[in-house]
Protein backbone atom coordinates (compact mmCIF):
# COMPACT_ATOMS: atom_id res chain seq x y z
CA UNK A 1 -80.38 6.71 -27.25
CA UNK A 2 -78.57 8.39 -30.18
CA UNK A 3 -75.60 6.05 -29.71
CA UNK A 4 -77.85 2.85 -29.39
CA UNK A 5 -79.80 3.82 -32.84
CA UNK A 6 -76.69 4.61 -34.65
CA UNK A 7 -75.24 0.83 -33.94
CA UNK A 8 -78.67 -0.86 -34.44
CA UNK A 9 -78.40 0.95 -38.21
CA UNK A 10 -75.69 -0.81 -38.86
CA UNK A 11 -76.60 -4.00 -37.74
CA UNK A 12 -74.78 -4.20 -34.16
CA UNK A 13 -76.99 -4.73 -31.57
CA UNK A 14 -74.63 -6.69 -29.11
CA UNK A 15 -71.56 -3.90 -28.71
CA UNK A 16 -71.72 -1.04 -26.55
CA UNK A 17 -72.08 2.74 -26.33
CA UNK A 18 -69.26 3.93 -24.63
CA UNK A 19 -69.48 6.51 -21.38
CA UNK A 20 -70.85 10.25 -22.58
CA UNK A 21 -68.19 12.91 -22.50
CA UNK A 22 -68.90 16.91 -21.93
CA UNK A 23 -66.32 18.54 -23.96
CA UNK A 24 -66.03 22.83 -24.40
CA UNK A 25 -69.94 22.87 -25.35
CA UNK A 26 -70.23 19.69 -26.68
CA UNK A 27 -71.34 15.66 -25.91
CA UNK A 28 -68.51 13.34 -27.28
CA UNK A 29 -70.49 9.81 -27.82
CA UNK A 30 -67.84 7.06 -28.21
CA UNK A 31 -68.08 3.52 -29.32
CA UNK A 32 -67.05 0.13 -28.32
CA UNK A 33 -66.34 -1.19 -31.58
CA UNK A 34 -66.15 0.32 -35.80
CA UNK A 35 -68.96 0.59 -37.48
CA UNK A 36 -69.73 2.09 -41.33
CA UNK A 37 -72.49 4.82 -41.65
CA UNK A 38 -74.98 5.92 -44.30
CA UNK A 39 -75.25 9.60 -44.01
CA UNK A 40 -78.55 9.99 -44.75
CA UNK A 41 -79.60 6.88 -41.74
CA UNK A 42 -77.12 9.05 -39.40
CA UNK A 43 -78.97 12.35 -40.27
CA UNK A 44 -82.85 10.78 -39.94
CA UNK A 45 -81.95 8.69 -37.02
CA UNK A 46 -80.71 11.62 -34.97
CA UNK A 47 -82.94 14.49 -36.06
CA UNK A 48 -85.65 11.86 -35.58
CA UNK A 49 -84.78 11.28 -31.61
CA UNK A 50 -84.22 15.03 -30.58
CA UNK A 51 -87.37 16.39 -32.17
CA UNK A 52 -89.29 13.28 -29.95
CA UNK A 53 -87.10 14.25 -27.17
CA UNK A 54 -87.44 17.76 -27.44
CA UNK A 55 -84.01 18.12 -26.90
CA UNK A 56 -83.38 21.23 -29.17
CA UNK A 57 -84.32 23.30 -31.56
CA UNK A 58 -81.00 23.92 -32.85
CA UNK A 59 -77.39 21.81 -33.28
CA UNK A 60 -74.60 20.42 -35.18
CA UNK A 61 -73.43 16.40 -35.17
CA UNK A 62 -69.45 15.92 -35.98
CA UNK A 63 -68.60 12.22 -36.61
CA UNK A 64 -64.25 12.59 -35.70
CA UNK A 65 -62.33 9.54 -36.91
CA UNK A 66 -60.92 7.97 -33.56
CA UNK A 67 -57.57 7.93 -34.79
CA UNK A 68 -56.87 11.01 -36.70
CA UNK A 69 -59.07 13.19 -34.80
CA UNK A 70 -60.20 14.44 -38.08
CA UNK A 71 -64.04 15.53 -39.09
CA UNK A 72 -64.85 12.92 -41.49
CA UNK A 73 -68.47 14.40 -41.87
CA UNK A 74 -70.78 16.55 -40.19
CA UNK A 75 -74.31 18.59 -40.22
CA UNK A 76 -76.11 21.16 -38.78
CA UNK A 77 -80.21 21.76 -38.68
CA UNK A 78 -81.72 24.74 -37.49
CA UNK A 79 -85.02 24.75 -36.73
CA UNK A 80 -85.21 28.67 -35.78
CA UNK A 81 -83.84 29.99 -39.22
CA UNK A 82 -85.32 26.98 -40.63
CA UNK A 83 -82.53 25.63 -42.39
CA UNK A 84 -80.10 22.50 -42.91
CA UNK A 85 -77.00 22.42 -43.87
CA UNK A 86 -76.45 18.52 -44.53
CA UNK A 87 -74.15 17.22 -47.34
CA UNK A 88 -73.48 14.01 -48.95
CA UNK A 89 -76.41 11.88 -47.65
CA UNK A 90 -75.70 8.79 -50.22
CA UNK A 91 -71.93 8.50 -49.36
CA UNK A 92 -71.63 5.57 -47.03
CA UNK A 93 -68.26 5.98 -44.96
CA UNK A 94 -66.41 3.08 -44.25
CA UNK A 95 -66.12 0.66 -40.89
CA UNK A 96 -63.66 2.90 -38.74
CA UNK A 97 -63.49 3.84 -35.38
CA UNK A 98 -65.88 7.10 -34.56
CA UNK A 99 -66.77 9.15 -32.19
CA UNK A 100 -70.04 11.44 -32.36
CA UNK A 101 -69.55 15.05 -31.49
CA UNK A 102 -73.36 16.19 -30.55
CA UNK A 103 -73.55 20.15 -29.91
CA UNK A 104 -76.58 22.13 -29.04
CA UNK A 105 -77.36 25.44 -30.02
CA UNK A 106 -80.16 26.40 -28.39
CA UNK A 107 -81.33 23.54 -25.83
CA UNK A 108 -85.32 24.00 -25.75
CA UNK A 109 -85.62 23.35 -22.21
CA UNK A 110 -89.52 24.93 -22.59
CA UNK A 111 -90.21 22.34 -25.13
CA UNK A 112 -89.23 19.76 -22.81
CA UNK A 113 -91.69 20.98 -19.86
CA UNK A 114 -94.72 21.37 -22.39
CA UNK A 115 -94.17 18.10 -23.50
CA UNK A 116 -94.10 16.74 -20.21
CA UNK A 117 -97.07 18.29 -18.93
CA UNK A 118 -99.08 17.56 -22.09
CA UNK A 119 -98.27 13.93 -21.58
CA UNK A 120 -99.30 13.91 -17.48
CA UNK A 121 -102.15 15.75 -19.22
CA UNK A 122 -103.16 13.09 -22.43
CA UNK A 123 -102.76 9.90 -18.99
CA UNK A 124 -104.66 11.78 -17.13
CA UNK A 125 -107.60 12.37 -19.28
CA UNK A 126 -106.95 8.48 -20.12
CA UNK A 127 -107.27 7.62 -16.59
CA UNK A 128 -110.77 10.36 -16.11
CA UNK A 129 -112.26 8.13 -19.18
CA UNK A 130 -111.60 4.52 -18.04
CA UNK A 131 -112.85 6.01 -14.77
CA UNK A 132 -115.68 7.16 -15.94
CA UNK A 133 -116.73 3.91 -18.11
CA UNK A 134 -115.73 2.04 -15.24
CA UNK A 135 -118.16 3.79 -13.23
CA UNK A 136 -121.38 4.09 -15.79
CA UNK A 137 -120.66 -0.18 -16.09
CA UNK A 138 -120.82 -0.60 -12.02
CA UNK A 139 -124.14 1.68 -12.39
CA UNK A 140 -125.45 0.09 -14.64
CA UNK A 141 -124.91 -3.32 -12.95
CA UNK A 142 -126.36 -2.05 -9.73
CA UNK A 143 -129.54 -0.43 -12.19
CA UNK A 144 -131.78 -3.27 -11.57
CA UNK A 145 -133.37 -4.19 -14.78
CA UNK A 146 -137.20 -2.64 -15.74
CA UNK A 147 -139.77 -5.45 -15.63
CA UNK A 148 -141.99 -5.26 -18.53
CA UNK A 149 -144.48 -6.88 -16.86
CA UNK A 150 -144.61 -4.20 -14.41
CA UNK A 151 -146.92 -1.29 -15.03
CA UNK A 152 -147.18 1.65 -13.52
CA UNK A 153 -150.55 2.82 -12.01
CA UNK A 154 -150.53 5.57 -10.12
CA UNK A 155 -148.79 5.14 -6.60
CA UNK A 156 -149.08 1.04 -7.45
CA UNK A 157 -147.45 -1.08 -9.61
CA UNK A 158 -149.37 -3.55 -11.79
CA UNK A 159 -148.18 -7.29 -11.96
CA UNK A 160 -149.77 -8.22 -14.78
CA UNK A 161 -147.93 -11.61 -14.89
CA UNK A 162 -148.31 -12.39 -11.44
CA UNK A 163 -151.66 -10.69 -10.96
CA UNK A 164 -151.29 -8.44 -8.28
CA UNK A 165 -150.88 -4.85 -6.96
CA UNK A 166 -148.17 -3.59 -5.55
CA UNK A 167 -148.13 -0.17 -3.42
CA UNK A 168 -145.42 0.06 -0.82
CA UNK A 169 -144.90 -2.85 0.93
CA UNK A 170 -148.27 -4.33 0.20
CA UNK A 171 -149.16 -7.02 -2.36
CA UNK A 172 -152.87 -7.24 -3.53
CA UNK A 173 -154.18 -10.19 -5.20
CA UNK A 174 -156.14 -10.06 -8.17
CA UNK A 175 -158.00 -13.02 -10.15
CA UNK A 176 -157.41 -13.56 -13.58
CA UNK A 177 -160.53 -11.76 -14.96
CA UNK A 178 -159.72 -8.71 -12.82
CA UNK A 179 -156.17 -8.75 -14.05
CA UNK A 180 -157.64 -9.16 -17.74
CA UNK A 181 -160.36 -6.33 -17.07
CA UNK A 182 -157.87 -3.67 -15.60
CA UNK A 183 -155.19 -4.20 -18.39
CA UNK A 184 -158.02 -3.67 -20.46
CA UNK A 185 -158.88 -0.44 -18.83
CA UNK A 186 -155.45 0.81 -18.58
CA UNK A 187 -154.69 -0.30 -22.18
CA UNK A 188 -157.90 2.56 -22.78
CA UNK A 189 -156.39 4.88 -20.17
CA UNK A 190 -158.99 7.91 -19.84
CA UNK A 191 -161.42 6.53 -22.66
CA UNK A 192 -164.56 5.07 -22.29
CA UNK A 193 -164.71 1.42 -23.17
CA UNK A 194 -168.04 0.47 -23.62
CA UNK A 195 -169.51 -2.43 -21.69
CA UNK A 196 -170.13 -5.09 -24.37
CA UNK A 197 -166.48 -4.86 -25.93
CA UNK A 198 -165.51 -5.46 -21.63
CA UNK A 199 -167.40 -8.19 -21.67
CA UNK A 200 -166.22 -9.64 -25.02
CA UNK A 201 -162.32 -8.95 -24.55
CA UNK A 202 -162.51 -10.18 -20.96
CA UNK A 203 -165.19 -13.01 -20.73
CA UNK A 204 -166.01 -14.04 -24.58
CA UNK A 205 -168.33 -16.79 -25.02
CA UNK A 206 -169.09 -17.12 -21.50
CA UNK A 207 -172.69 -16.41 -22.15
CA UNK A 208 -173.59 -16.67 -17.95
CA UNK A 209 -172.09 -13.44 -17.02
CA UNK A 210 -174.36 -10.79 -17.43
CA UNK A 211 -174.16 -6.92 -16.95
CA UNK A 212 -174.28 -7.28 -13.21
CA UNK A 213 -171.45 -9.35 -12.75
CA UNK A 214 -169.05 -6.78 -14.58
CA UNK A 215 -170.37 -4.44 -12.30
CA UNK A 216 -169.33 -6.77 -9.52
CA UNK A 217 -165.78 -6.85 -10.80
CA UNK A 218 -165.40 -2.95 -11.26
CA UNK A 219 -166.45 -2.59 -7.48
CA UNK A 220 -164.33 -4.86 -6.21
CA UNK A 221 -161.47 -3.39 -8.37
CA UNK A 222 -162.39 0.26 -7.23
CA UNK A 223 -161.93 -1.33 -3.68
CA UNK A 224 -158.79 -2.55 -4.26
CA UNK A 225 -157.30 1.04 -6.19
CA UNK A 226 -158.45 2.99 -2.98
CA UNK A 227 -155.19 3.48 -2.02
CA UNK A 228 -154.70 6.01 -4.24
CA UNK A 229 -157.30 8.45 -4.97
CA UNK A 230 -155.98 9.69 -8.40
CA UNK A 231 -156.80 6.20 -10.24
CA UNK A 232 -160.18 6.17 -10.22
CA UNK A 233 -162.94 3.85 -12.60
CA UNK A 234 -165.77 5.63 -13.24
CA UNK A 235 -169.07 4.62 -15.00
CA UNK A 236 -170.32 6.05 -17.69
CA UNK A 237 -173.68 5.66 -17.36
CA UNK A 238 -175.33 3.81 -20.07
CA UNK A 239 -171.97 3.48 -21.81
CA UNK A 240 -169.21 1.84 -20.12
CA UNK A 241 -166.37 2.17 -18.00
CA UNK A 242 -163.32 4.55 -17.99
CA UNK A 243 -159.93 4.17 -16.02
CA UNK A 244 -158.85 8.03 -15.01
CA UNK A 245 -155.48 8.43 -14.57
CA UNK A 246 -152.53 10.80 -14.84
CA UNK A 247 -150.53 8.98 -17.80
């Protein structure tokens, strides 16, 4: 990685990195072809790839001219006594044959691990929360959708749009007037609604029905809440009518 970063600084991206060599303590990284440096890239470059590697805390970098075996330039960081010795960043050296002399001081094999297992750690966390989502969207699919138009009365289920009752398996039919006269009630849940506003929200102008028949209609609605003995319509007499319900 070093050796790749070092050519693509100076613009060779085609020539190769030469086979790694273990030397008395040290990594010899040879070159297929000369290339020029800028100090200061060489320095970034490389301190920049072992601190994402984790590779050490500590080390020093030689650049040895191929054919003098000379030490054209070199640098050391340290990260335990917290210091750098690194001199003449601004003096590009010339297109030469180099080789890279890469020595580690203290190799932070600890560093490595915890980096390791915090990445296995940041995936897996990754993978719990697209898990997670994933699962909350399938519920959600498989939520079926709450019908407005379905009210809940007791142990039944008010269609208002359809005009039934639903408890169980069972489907009651209600007319229109009973539909309009126990939304009416339920829309007054445990207040009394008195019997001329019934008659006026339910029947209006229709001047025939009298008293009588709303009586009619709350018996045959009483018959047809039965089912459940906690929804009940009781008369209050002289008043009206009252639907009595846990709400």
């Amino acid at each position: 990685m070093i050796g790749h970063q070092i050519l693509l600084s100076s613009q060779d991206s085609t020539s190769r990195v030469l086979p790694i060599i273990k030397e008395n303590g040290f990594y010899r990284i040879q070159f297929e072809n000369e290339f020029e440096f800028n100090p200061e890239d060489l320095v970034s470059t490389i301190d920049s790839l072992v601190k994402q590697t984790g590779l050490a805390n500590s080390y020093i970098v030689e650049v040895e001219d191929c054919a003098t075996k000379e030490v054209i330039y070199s640098f050391k960081v340290d990260e335990v006594m917290k210091s750098d010795i690194i001199p003449c960043k601004s003096r590009i050296q010339p297109k030469s044959c180099y080789s890279l002399l890469f020595t580690l001081i203290e190799t932070n094999r600890t560093d490595v691990v915890t980096s390791q297992l915090n990445y296995i750690f940041v995936v897996f966390i990754l993978l719990a929360l697209i898990t997670l989502g994933l699962f909350f969207l399938w519920k959600r699919r498989k939520t079926p959708a709450i019908d407005p138009n379905l009210i809940p009365l007791g142990a039944y289920h008010f269609d208002k749009r359809n005009t039934k009752l639903l408890i169980e398996h069972q489907k009651i039919e209600l007319t229109s007037k009973e539909a309009d006269l126990l939304l009416l009630l339920y829309n007054a849940a445990n207040t009394t609604v008195e019997r001329e506003v019934i008659l006026k929200m339910v029947w209006g102008d229709e001047g025939y029905y009298v008293g009588r028949t709303l009586d009619v209609f709350i018996s045959k609605l009483r018959k047809k809440l039965e089912y459940d003995s906690k929804v009940k319509i009781v008369n209050i007499r002289g008043v009206g009518y009252k639907l009595v319900m846990d709400i």
